[in-house]
C-alpha atoms as a PDB file:
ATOM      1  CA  UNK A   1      63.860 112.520 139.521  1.00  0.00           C
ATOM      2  CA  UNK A   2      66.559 109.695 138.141  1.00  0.00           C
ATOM      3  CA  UNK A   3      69.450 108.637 139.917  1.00  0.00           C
ATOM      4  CA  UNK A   4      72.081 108.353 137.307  1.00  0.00           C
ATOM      5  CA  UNK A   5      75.674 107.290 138.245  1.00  0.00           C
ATOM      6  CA  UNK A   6      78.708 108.591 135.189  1.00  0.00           C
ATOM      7  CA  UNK A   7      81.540 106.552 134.753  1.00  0.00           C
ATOM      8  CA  UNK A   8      84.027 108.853 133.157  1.00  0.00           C
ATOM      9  CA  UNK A   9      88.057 108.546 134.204  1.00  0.00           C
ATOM     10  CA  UNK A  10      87.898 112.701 132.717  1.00  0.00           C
ATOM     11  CA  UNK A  11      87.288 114.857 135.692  1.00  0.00           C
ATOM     12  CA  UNK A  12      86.153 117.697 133.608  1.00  0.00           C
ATOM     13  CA  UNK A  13      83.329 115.089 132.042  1.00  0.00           C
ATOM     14  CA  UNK A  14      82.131 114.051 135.232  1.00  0.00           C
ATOM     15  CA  UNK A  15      81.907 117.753 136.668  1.00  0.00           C
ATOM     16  CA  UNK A  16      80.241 118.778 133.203  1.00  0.00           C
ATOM     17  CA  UNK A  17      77.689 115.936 133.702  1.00  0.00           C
ATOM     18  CA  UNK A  18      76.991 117.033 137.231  1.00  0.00           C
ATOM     19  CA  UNK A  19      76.323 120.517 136.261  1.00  0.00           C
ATOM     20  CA  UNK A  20      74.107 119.524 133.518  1.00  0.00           C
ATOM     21  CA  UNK A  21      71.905 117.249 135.433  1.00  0.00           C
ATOM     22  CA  UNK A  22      71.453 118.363 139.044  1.00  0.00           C
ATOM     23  CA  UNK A  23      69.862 121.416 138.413  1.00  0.00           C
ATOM     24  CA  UNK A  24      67.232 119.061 136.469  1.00  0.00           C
ATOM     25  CA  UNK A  25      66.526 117.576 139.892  1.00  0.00           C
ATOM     26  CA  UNK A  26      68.747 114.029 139.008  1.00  0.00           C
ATOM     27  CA  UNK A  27      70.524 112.947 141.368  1.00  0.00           C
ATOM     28  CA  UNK A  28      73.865 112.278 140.257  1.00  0.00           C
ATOM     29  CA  UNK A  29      76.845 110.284 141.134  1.00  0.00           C
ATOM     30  CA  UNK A  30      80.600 110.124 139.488  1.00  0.00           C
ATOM     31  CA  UNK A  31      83.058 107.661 139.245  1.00  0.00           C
ATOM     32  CA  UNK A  32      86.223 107.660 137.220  1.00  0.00           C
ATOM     33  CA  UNK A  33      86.559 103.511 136.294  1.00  0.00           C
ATOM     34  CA  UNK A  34      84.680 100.764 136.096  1.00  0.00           C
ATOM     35  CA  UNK A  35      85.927  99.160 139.376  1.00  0.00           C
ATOM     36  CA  UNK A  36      84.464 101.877 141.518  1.00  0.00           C
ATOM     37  CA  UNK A  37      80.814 101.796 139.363  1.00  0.00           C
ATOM     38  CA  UNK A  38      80.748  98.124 140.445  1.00  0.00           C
ATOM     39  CA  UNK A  39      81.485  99.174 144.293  1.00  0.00           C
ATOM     40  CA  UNK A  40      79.461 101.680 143.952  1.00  0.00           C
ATOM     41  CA  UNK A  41      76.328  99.794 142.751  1.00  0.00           C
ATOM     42  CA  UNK A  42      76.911  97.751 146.364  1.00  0.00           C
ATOM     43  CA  UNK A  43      75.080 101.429 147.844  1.00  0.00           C
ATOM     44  CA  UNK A  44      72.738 102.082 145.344  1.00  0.00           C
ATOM     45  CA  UNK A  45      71.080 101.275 142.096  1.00  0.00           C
ATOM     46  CA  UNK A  46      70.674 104.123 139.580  1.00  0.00           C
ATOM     47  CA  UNK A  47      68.024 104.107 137.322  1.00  0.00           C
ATOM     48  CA  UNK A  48      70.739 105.220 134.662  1.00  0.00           C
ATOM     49  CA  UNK A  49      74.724 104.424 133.455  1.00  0.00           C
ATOM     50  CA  UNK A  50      76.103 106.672 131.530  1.00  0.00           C
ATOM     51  CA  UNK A  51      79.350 105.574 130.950  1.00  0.00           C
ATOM     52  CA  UNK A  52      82.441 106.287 128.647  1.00  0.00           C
ATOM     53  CA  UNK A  53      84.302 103.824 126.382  1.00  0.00           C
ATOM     54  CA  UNK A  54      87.989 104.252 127.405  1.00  0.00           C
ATOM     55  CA  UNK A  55      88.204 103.454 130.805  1.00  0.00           C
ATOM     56  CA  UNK A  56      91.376 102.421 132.956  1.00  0.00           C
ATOM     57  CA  UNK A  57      91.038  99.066 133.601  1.00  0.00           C
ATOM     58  CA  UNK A  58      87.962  97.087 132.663  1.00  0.00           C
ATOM     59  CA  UNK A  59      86.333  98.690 129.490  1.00  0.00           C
ATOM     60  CA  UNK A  60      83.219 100.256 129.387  1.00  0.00           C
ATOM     61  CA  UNK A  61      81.609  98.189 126.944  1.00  0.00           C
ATOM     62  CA  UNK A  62      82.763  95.337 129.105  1.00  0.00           C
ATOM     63  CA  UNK A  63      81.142  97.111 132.053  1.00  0.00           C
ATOM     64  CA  UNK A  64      77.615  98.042 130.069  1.00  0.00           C
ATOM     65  CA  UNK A  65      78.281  93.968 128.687  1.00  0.00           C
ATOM     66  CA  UNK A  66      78.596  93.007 132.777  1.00  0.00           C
ATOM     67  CA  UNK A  67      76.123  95.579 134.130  1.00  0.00           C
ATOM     68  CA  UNK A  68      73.471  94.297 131.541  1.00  0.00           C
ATOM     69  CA  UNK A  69      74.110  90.677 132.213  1.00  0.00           C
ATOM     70  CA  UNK A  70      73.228  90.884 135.926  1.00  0.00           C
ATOM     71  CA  UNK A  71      70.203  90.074 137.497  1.00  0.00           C
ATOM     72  CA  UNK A  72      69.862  93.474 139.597  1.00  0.00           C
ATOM     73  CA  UNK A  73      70.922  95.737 136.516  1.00  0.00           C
ATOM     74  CA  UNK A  74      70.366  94.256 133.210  1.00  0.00           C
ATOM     75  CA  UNK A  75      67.265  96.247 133.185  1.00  0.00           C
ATOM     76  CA  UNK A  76      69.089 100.010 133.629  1.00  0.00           C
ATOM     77  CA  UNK A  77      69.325 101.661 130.459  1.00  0.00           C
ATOM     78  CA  UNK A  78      72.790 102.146 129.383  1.00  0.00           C
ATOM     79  CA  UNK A  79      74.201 105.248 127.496  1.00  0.00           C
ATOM     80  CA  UNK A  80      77.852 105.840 125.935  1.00  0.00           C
ATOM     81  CA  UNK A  81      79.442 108.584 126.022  1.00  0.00           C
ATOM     82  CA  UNK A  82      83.000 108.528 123.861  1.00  0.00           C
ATOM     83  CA  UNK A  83      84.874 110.426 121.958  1.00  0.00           C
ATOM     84  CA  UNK A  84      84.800 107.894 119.441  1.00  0.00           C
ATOM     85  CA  UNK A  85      83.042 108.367 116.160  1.00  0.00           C
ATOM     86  CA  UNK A  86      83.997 105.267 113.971  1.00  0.00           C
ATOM     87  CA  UNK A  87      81.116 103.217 113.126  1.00  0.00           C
ATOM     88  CA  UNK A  88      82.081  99.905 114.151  1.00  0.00           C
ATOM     89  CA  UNK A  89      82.541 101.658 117.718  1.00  0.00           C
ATOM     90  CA  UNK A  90      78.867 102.775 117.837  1.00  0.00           C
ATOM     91  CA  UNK A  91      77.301  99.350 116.683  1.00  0.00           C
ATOM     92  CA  UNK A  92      79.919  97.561 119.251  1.00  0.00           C
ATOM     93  CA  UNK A  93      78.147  99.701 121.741  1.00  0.00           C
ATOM     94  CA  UNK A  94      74.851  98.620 120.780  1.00  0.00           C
ATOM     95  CA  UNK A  95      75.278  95.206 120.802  1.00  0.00           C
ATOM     96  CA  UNK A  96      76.878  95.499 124.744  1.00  0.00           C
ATOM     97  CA  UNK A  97      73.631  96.950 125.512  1.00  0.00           C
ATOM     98  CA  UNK A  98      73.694 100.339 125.391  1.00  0.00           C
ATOM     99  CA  UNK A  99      70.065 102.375 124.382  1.00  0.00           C
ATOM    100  CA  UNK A 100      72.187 104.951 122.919  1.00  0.00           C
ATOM    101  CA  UNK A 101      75.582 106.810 122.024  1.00  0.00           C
ATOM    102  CA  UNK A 102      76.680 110.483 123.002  1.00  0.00           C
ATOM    103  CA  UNK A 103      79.992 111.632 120.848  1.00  0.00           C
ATOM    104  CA  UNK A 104      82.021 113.877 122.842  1.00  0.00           C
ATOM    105  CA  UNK A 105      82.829 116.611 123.060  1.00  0.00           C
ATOM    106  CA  UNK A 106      79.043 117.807 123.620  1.00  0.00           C
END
């Protein structure tokens, strides 16, 4: 199945994420910034981000911007997942490069 890495700085998120997905057979890595996605794509290249919008540091639209800008991951779909529900935050997403947008709380 996918390897998917979630960039969420909410621990319950990334645990809820894991639960969801591994018993689908995905493999599934966590990480709670942007800064450790970027290490972390030094091991491994998922074949999925899903990543949320308020991030310490380095934004996650920032990050889906970078992540779809590279050479080795520009082609990895990119999904938000945020809390946020304004419009302008949604078509933001879009244009960073995200396929799609997940409102929280599921």
């Amino acid at each position: 199945m996918a390897q998917i890495l979630a960039v969420d700085d909410d621990p319950r998120i990334r645990k809820f994420v894991t639960a969801t997905l591994k018993p689908a057979g995905h493999e599934v890595t966590t990480v709670g910034d942007a800064e450790s996605a970027l290490a972390q794509l030094l091991m491994s290249r998922p074949d999925l981000f899903l990543l949320d919008i308020n991030l310490p540091g380095m934004h996650g639209l920032a990050l889906a911007e970078k992540l779809q800008s590279q050479r080795g991951t520009w082609s990895i779909p990119v999904v938000i997942l945020s809390v946020r529900t304004d419009p302008r935050d949604k078509v933001a997403a879009f244009a960073s490069g995200a396929v799609t947008y997940l409102e929280k709380p599921f």
